[in-house]
N, C-alpha and C. Protein backbone atom coordinates (compact mmCIF):
# COMPACT_ATOMS: atom_id res chain seq x y z
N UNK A 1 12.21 22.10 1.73
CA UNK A 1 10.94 21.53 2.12
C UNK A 1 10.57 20.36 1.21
N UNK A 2 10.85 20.51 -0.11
CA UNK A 2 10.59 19.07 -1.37
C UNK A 2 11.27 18.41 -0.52
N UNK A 3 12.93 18.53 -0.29
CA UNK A 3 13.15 17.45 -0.22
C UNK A 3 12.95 16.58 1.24
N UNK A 4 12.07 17.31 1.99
CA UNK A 4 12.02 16.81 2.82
C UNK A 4 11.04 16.05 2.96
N UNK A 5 9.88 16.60 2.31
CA UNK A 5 8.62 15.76 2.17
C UNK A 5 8.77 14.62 0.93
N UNK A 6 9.72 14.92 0.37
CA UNK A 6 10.28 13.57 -0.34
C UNK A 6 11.13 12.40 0.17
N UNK A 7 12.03 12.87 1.23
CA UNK A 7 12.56 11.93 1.46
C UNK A 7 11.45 11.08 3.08
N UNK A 8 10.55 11.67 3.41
CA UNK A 8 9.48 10.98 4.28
C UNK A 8 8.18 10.55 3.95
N UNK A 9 8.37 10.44 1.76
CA UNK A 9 7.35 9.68 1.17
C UNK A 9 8.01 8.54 1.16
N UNK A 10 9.12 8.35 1.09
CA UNK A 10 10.44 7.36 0.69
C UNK A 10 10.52 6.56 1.84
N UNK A 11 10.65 6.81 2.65
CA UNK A 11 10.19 5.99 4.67
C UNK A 11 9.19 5.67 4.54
N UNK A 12 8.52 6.53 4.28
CA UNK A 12 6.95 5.97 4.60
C UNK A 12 6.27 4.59 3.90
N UNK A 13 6.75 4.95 2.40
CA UNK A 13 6.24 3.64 1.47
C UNK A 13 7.64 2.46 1.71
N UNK A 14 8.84 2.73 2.25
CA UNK A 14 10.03 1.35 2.45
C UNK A 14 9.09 0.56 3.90
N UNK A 15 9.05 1.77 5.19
CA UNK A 15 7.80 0.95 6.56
C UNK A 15 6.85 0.48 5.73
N UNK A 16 6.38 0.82 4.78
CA UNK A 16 4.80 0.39 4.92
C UNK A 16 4.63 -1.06 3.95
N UNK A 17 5.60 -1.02 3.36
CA UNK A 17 6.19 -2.74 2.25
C UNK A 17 6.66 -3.37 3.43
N UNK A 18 7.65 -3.08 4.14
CA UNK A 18 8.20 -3.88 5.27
C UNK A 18 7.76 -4.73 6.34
N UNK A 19 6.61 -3.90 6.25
CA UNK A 19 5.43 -4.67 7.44
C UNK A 19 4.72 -5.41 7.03
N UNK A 20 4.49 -5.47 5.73
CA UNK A 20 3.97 -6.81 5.38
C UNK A 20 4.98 -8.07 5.00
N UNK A 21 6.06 -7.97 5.19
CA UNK A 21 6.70 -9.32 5.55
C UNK A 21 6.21 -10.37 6.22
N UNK A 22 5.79 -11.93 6.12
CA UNK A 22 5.96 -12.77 6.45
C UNK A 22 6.33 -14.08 6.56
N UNK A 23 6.55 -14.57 7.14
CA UNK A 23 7.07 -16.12 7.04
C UNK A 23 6.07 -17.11 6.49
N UNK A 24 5.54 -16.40 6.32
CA UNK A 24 4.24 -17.67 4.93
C UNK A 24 4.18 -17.07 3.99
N UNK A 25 4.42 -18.22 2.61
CA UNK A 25 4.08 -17.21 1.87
C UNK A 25 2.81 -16.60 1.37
N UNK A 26 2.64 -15.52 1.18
CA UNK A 26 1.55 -14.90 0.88
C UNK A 26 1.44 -14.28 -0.68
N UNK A 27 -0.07 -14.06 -1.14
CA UNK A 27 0.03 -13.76 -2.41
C UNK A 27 -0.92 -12.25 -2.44
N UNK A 28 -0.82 -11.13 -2.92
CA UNK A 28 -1.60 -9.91 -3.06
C UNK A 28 -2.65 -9.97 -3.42
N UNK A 29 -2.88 -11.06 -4.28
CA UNK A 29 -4.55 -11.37 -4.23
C UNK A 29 -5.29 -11.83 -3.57
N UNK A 30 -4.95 -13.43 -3.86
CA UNK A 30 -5.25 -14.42 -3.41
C UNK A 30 -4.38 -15.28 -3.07
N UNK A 31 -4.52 -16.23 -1.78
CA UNK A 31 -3.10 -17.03 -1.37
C UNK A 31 -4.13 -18.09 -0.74
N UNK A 32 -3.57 -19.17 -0.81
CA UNK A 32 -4.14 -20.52 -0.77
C UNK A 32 -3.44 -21.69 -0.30
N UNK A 33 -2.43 -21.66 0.72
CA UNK A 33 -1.13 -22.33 0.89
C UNK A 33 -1.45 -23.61 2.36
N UNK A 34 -0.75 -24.24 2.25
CA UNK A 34 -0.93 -25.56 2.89
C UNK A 34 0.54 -25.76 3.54
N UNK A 35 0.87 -25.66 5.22
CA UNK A 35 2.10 -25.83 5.34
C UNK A 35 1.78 -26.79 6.84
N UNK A 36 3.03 -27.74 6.82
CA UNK A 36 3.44 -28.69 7.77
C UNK A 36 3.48 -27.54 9.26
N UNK A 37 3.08 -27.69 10.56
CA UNK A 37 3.15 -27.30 11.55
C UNK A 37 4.09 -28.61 12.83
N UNK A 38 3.81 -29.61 12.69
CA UNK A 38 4.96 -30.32 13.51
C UNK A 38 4.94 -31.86 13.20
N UNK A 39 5.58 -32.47 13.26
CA UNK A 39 5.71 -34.11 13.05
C UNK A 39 6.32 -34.60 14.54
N UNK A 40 5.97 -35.67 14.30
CA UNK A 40 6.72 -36.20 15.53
C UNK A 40 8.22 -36.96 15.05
N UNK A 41 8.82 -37.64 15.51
CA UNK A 41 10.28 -38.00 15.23
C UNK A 41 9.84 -39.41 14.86
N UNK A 42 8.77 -40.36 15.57
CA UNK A 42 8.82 -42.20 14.93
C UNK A 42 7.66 -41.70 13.70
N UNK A 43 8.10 -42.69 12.84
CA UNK A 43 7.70 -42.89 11.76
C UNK A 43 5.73 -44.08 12.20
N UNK A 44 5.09 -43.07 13.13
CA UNK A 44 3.99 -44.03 12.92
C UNK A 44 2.69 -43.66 12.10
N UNK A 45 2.20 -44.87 11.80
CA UNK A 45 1.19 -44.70 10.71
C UNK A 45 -0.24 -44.02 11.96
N UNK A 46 -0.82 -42.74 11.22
CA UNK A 46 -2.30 -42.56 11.70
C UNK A 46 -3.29 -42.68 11.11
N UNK A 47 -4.03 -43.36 12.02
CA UNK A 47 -5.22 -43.85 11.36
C UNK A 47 -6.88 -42.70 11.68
N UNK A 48 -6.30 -41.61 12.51
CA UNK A 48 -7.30 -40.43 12.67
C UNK A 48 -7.13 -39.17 12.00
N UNK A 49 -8.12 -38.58 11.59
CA UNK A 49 -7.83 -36.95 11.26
C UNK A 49 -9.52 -36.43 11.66
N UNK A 50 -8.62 -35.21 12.39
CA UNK A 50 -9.50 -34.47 13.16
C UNK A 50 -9.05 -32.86 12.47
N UNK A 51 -10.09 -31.89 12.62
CA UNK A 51 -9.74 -30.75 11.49
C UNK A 51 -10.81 -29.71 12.96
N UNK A 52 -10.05 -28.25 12.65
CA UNK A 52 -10.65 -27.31 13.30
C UNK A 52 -10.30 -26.12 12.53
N UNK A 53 -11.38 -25.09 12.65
CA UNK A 53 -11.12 -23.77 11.33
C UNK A 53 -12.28 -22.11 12.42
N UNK A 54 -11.04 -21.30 11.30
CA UNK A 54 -12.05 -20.07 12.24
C UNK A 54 -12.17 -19.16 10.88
N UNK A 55 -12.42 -18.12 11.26
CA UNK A 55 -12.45 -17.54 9.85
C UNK A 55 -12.19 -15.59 10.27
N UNK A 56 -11.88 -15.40 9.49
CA UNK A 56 -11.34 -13.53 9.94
C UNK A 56 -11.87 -12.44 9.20
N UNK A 57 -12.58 -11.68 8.74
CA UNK A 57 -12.89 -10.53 8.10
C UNK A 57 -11.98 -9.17 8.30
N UNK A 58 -11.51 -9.15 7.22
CA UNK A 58 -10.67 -7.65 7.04
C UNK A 58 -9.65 -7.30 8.12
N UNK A 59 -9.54 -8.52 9.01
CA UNK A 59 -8.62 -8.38 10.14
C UNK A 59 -9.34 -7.17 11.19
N UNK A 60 -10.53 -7.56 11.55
CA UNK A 60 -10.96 -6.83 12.34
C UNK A 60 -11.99 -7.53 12.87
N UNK A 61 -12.43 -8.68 12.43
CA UNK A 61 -13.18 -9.54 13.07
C UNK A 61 -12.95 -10.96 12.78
N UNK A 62 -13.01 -11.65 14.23
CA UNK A 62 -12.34 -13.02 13.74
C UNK A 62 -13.23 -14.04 14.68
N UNK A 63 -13.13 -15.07 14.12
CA UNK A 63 -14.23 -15.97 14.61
C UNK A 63 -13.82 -17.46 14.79
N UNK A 64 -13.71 -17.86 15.86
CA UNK A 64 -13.61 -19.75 14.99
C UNK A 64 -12.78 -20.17 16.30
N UNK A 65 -12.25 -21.53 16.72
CA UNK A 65 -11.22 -21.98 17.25
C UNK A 65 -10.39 -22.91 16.15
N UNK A 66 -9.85 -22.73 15.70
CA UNK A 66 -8.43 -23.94 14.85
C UNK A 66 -7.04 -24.07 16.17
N UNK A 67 -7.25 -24.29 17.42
CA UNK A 67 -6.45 -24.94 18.03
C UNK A 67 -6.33 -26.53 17.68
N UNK A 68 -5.28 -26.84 17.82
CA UNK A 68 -4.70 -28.02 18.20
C UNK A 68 -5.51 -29.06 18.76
N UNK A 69 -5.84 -28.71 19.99
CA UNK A 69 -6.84 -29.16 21.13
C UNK A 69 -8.53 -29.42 20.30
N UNK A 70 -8.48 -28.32 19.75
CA UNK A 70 -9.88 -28.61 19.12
C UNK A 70 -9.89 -29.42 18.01
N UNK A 71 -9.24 -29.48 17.13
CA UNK A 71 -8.91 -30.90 16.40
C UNK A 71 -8.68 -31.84 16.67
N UNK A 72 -7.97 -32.39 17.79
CA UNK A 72 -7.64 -33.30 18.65
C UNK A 72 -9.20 -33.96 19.18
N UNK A 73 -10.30 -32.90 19.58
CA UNK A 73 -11.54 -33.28 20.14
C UNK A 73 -12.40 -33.78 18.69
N UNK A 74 -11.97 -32.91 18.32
CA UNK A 74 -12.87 -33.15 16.68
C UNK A 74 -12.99 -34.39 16.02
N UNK A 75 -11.55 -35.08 16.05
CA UNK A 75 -10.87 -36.24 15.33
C UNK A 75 -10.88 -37.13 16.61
N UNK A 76 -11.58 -37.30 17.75
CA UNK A 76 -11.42 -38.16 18.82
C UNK A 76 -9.73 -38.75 18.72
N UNK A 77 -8.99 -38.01 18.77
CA UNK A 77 -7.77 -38.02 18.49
C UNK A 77 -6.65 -37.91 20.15
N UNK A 78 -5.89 -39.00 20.63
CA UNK A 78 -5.40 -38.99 22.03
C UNK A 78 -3.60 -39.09 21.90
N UNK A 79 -3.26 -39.47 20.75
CA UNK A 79 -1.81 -39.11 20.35
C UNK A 79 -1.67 -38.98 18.91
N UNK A 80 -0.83 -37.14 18.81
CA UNK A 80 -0.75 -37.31 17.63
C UNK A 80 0.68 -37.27 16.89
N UNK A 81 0.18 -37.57 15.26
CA UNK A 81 1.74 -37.76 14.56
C UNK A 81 1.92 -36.42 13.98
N UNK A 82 1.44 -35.79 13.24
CA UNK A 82 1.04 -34.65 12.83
C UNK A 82 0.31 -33.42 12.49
N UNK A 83 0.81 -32.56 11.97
CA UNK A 83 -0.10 -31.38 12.58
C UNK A 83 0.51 -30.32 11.24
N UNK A 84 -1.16 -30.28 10.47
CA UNK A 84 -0.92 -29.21 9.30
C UNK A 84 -1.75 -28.52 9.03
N UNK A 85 -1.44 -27.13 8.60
CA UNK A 85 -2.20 -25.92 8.66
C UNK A 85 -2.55 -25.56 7.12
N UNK A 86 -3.96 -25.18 7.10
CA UNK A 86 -4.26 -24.56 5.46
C UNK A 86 -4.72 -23.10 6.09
N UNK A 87 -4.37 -22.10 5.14
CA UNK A 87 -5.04 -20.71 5.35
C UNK A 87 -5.34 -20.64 3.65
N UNK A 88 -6.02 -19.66 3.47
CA UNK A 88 -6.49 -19.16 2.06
C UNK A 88 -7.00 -17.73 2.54
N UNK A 89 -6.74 -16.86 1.75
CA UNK A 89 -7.60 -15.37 1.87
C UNK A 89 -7.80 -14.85 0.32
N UNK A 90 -8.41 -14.05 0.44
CA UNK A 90 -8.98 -12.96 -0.79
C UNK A 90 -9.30 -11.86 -0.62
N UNK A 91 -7.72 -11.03 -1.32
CA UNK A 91 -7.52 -9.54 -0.80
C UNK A 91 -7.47 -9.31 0.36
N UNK A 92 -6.96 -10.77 1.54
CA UNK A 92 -7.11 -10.23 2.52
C UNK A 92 -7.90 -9.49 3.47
N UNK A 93 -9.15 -9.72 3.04
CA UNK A 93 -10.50 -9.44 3.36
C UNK A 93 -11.86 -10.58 3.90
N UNK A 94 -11.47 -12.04 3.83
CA UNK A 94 -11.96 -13.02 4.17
C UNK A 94 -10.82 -13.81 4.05
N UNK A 95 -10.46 -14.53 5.36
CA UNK A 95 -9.35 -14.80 5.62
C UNK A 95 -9.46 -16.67 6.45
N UNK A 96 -9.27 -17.74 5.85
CA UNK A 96 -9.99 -18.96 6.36
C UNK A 96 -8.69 -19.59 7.28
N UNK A 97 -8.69 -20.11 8.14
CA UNK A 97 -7.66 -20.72 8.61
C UNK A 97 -8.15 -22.08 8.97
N UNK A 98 -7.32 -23.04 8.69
CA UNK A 98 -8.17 -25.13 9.48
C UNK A 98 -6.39 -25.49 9.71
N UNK A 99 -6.70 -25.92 11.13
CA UNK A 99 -5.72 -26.96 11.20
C UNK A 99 -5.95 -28.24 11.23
N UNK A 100 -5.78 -29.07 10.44
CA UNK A 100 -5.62 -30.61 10.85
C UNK A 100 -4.53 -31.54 11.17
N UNK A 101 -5.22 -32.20 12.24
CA UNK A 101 -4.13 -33.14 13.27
C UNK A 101 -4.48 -34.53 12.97
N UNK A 102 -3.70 -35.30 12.10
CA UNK A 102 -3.45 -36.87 12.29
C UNK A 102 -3.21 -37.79 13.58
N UNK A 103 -3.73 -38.77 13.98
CA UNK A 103 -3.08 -39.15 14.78
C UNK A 103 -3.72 -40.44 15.39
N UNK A 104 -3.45 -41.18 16.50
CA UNK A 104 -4.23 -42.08 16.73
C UNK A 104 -5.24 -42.01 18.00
């Protein structure tokens, strides 16, 4: 019986690290990271930036639009060059997301 309820504390805590994997990096406290979302291929200069943000509580309530589209409206923005994302949280308990879109 130990070892059985030992070896399904051992699963339990390898699933429960595992699932917090992601492709951003993230920090256990606090994480504050700024990453590229798309470029276009010509090298043109923009002369707009348009920004959109929502915001999340404890992952159970979330609020905001940070689409694409809504930065695009924000930044009177009709072609763009780029497109970059900031998130920041604390403990994962207030959780900010803004995308901003360059463009002309």
């Amino acid at each position: 019986m130990k070892k059985t309820l030992k070896s399904v504390c051992i699963a339990s805590a390898v699933l429960a690290l595992t699932a917090c994997t992601s492709t951003i990096p993230l920090g256990a406290i606090i994480t504050d990271v700024e990453l590229p979302i798309a470029v276009t291929a010509a090298k043109v200069s923009s002369s707009k930036t348009g920004e959109a943000s929502c915001i999340s509580y404890v992952g159970m309530v979330a609020k905001g639009d940070c689409s694409i589209e809504a930065a695009k409206k924000n930044g009177n923005i009709t072609t763009v060059t780029s497109v970059d994302w900031h998130y920041d949280s604390i403990l994962g308990i207030i959780n900010n997301y803004k995308v901003t879109v360059h463009g002309n």
